[in-house]
Protein backbone atom coordinates (compact mmCIF):
# COMPACT_ATOMS: atom_id res chain seq x y z
CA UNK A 1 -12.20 -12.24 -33.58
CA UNK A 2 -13.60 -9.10 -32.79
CA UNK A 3 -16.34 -9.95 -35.11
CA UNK A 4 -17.99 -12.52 -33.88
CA UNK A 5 -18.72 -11.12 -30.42
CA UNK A 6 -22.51 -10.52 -30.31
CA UNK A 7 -23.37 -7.57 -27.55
CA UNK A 8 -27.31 -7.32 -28.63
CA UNK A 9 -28.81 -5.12 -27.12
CA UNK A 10 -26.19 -3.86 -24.65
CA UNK A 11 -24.06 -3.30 -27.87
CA UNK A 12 -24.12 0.57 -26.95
CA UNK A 13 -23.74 0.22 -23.04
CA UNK A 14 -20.84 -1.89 -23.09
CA UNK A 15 -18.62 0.13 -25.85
CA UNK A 16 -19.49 3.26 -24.32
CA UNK A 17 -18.37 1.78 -21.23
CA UNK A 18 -15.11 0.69 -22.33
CA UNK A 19 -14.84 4.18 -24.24
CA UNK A 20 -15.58 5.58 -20.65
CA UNK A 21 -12.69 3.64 -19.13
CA UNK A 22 -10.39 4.37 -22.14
CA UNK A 23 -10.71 7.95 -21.72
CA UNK A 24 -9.77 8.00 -18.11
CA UNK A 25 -6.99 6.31 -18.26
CA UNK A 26 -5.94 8.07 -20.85
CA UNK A 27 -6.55 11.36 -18.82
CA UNK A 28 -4.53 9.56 -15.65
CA UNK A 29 -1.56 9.26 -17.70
CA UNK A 30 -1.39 12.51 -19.19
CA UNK A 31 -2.15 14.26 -15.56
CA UNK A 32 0.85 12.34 -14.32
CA UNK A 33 2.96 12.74 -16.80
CA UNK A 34 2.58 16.72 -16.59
CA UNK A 35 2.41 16.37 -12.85
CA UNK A 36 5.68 14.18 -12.61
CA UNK A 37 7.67 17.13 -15.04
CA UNK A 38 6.29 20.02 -12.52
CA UNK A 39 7.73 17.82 -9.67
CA UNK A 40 10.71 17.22 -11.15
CA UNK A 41 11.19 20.95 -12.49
CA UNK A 42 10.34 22.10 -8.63
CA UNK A 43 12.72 20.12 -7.32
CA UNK A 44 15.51 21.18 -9.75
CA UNK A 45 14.92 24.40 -8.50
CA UNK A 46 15.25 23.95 -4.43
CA UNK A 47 18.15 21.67 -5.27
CA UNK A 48 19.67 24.58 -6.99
CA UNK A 49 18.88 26.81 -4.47
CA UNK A 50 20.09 24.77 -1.55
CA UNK A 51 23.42 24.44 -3.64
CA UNK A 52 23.64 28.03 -3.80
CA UNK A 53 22.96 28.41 0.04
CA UNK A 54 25.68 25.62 0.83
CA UNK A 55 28.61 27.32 -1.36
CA UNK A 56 27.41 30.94 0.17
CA UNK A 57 28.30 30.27 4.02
């Protein structure tokens, strides 16, 4: 399949641009992934802390 598409002489533009796009999302997924686990790991932390608070007074 992949073989018989013909890019000429856009051949380079075209699979860099999909490289391009490849990479980015690649990058998107990765920053929210390690975004999403600060988050959560944040909000562990003032959940704990509000838990403390509540028990305290």
């Amino acid at each position: 399949m992949w073989a018989d598409i013909q890019l000429g002489k856009y051949e380079v533009t075209v699979l860099s641009a999909y490289a391009a796009c490849l990479v980015l999302i690649a990058a998107l997924i990765v920053f929210t992934l390690v975004k999403g686990r600060r988050v959560r790991r944040e909000l562990d932390e003032v959940e704990a802390r509000q838990g403390r608070n509540r028990r305290e007074t």
